[in-house]
N, C-alpha and C. Protein backbone atom coordinates (compact mmCIF):
# COMPACT_ATOMS: atom_id res chain seq x y z
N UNK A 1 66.23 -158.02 -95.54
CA UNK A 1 64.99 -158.74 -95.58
C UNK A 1 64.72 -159.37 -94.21
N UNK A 2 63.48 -159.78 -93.95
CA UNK A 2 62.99 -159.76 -92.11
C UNK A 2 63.23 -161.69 -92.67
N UNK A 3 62.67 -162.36 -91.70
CA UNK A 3 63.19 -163.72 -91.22
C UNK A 3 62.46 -164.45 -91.87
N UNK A 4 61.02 -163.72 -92.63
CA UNK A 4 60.16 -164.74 -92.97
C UNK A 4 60.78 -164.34 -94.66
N UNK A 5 61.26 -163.67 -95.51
CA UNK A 5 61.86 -163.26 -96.82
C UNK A 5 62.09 -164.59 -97.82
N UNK A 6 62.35 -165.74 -96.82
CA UNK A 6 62.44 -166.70 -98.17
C UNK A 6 61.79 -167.87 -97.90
N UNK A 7 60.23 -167.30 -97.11
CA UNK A 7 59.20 -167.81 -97.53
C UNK A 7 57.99 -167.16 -98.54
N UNK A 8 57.44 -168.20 -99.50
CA UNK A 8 56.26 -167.66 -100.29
C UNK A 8 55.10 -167.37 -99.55
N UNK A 9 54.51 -166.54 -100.15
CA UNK A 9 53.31 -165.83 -99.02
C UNK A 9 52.31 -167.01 -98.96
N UNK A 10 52.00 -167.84 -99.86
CA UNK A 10 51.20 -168.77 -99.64
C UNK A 10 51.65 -169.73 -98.54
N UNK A 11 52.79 -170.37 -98.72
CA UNK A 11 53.34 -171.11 -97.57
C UNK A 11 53.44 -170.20 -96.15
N UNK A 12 53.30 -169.02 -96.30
CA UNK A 12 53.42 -168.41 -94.72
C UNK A 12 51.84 -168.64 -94.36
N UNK A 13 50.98 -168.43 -95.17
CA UNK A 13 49.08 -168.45 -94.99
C UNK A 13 49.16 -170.35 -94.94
N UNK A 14 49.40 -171.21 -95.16
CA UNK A 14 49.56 -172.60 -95.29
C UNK A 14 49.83 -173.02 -93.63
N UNK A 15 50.99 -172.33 -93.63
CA UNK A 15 51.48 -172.27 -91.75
C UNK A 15 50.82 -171.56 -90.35
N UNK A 16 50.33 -170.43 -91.20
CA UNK A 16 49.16 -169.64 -90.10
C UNK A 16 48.49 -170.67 -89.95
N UNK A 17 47.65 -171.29 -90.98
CA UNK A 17 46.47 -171.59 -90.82
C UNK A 17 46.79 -173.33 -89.70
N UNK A 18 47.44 -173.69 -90.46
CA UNK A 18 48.06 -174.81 -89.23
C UNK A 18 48.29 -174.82 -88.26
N UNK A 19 48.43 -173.54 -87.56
CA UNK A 19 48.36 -173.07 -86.14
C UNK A 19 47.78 -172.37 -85.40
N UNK A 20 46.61 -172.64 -86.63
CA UNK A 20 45.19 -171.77 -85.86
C UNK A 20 44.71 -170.43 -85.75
N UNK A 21 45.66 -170.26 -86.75
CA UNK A 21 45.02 -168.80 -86.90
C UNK A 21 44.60 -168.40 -88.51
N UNK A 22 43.77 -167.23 -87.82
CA UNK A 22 42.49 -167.12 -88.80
C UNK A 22 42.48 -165.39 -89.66
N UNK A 23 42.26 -165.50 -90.95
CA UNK A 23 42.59 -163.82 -91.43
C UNK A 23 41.25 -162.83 -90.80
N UNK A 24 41.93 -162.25 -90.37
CA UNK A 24 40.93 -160.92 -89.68
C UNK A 24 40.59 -160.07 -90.34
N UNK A 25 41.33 -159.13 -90.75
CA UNK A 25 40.82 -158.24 -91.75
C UNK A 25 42.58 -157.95 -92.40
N UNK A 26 42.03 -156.67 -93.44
CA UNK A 26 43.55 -156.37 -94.51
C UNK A 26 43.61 -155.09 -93.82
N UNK A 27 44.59 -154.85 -93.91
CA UNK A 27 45.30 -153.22 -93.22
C UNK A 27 45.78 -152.79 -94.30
N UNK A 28 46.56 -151.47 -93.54
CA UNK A 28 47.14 -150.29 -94.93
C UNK A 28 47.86 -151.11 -95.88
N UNK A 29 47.75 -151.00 -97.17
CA UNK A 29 48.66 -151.16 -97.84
C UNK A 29 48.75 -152.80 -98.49
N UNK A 30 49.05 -153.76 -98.06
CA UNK A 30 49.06 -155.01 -98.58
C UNK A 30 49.38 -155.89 -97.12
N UNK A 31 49.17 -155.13 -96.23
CA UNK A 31 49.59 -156.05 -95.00
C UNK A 31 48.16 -156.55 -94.51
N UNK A 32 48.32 -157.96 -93.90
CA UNK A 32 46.94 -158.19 -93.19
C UNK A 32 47.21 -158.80 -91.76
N UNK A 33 46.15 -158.45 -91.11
CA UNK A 33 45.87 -158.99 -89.41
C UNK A 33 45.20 -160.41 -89.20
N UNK A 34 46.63 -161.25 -88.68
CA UNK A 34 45.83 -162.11 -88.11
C UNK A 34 45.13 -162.39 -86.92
N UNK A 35 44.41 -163.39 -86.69
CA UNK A 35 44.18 -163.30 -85.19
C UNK A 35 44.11 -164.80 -84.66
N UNK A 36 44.90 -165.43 -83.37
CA UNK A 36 44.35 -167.08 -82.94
C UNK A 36 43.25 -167.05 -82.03
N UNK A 37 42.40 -167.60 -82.37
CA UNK A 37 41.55 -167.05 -81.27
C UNK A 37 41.50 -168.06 -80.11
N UNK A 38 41.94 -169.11 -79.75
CA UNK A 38 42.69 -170.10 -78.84
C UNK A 38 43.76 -169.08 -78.38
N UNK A 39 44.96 -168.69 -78.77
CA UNK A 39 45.74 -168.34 -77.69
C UNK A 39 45.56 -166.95 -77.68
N UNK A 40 44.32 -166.16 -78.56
CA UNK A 40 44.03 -164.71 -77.93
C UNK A 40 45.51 -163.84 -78.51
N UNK A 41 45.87 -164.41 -79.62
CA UNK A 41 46.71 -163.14 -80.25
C UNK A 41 46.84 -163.05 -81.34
């Protein structure tokens, strides 16, 4: 399992969003793109 595994997906979207970043769109499958648009990544 990768580093983020024993976090809940809500608490990972809870933490994006606290650092400024914003949902972009959904990609293949169940994955989605974020984007900060302050630090342009």
């Amino acid at each position: 399992m990768g580093r983020l595994g024993n976090f809940k997906y809500r608490e990972i979207v809870k933490r994006l969003k606290l650092f400024g970043f914003e949902f972009d769109r959904q990609a293949a499958g169940s994955h989605e793109i974020w984007h900060n648009p302050a630090a342009r990544r």
